[in-house]
C-alpha atoms as a PDB file:
ATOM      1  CA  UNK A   1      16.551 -51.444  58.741  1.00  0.00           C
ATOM      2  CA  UNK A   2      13.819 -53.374  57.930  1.00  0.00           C
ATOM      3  CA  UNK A   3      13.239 -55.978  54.820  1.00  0.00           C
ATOM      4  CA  UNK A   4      10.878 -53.437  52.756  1.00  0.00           C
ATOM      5  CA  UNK A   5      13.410 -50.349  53.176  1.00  0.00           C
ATOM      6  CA  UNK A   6      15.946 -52.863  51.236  1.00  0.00           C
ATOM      7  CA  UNK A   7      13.634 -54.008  49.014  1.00  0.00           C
ATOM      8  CA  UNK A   8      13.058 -50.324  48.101  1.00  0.00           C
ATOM      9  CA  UNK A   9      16.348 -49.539  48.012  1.00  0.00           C
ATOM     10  CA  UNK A  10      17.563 -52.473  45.720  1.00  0.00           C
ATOM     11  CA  UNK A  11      14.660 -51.636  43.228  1.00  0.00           C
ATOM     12  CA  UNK A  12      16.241 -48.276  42.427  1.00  0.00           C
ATOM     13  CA  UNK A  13      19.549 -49.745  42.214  1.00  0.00           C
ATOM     14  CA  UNK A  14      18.282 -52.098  39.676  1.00  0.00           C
ATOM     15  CA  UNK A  15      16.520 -49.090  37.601  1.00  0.00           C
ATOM     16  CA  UNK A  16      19.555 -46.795  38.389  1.00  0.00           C
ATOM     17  CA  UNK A  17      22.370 -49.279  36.876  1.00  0.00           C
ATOM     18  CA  UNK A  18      20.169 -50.741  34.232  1.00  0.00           C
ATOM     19  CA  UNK A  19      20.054 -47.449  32.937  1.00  0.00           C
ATOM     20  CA  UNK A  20      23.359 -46.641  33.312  1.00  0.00           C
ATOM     21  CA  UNK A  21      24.266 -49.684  31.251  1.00  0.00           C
ATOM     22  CA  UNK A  22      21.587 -48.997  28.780  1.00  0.00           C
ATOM     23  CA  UNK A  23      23.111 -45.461  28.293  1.00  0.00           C
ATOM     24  CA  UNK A  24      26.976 -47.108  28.132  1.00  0.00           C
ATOM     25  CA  UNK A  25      25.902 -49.693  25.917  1.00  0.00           C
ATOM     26  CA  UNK A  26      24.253 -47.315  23.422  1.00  0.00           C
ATOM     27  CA  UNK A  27      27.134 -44.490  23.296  1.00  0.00           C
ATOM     28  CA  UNK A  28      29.621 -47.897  22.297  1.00  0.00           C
ATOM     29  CA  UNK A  29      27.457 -48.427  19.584  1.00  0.00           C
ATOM     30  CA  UNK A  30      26.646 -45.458  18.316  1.00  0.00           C
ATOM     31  CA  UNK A  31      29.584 -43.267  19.523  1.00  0.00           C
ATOM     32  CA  UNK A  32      32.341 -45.870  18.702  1.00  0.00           C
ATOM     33  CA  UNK A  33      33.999 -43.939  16.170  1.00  0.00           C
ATOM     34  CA  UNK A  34      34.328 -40.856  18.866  1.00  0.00           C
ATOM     35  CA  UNK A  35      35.772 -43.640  21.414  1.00  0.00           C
ATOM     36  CA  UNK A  36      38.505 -44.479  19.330  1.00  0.00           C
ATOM     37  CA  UNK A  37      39.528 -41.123  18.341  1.00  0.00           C
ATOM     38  CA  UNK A  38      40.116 -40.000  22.032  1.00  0.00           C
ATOM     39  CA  UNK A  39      41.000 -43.035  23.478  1.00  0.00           C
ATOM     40  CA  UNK A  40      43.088 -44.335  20.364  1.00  0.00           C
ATOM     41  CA  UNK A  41      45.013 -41.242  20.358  1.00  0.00           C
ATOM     42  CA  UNK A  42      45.575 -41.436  23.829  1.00  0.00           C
ATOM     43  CA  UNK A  43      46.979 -44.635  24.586  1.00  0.00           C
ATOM     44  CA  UNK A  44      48.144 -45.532  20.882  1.00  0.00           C
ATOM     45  CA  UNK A  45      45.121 -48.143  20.817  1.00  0.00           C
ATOM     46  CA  UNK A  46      43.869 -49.852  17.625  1.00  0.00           C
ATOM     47  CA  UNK A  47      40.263 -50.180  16.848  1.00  0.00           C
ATOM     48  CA  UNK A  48      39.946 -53.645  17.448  1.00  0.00           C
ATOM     49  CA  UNK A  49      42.233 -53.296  21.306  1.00  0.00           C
ATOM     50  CA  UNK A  50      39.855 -50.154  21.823  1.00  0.00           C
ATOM     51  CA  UNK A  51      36.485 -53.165  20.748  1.00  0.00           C
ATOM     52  CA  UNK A  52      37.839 -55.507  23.082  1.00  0.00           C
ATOM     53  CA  UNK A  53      37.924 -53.664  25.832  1.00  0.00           C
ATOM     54  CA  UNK A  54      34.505 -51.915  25.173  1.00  0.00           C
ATOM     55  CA  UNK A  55      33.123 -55.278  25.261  1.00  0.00           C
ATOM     56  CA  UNK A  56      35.000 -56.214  28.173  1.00  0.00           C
ATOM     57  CA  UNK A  57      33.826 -53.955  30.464  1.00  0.00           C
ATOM     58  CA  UNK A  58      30.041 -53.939  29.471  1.00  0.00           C
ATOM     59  CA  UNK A  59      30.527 -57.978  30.448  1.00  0.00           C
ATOM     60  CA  UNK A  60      31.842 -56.804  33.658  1.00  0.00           C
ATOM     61  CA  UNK A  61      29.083 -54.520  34.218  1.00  0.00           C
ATOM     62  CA  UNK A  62      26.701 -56.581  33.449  1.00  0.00           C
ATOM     63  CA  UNK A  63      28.285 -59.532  35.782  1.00  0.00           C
ATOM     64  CA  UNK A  64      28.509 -57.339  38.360  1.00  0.00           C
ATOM     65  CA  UNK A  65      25.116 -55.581  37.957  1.00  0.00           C
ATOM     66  CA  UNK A  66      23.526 -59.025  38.063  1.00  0.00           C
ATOM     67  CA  UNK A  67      25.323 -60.067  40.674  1.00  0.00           C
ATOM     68  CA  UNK A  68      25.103 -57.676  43.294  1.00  0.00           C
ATOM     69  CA  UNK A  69      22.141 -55.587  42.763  1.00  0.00           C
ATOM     70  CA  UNK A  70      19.696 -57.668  40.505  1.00  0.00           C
ATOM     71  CA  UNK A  71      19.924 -61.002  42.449  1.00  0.00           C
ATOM     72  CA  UNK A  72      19.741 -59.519  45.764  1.00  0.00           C
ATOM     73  CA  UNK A  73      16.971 -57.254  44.532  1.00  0.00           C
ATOM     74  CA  UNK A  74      14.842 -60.532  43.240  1.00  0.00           C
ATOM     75  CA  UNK A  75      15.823 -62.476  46.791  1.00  0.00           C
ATOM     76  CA  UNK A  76      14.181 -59.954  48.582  1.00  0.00           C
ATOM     77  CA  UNK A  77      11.246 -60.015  46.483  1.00  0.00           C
ATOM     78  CA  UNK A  78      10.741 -63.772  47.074  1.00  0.00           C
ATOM     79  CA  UNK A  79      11.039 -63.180  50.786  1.00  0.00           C
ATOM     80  CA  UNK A  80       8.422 -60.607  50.817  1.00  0.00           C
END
């Protein structure tokens, strides 16, 4: 496996999850009355539990995201 295969493949992680968390972060905002409904029905949640945990877990996507696909992604351009 060579430096430009990973370079390659890094790039479409980065457009892959960046998308994915565009799309996530936009159906929390806009679809945040439909997340509560099924998921505060669910697990007896209250809006701002159900809030919290939205925001939560877009941090930890993000975090990760950065951490393992965007950083090594950049790295590799550098070394190229």
């Amino acid at each position: 496996m060579n430096l430009e295969l990973l370079k390659e493949f890094f790039m479409w992680c980065t457009v892959i999850n960046a998308g994915i968390f565009m799309l996530t972060a936009l159906i929390s905002i806009f679809g945040r009355g439909f997340i509560y409904r099924v998921h505060g029905r669910m697990f007896d949640l209250s809006k701002v539990t159900v809030n919290a945990m939205l925001y939560g877990f877009l941090a930890f996507y993000k975090i990760v995201f950065i951490v393992f696909v965007l950083v090594p992604w950049i790295v590799l351009m550098i070394m190229t």
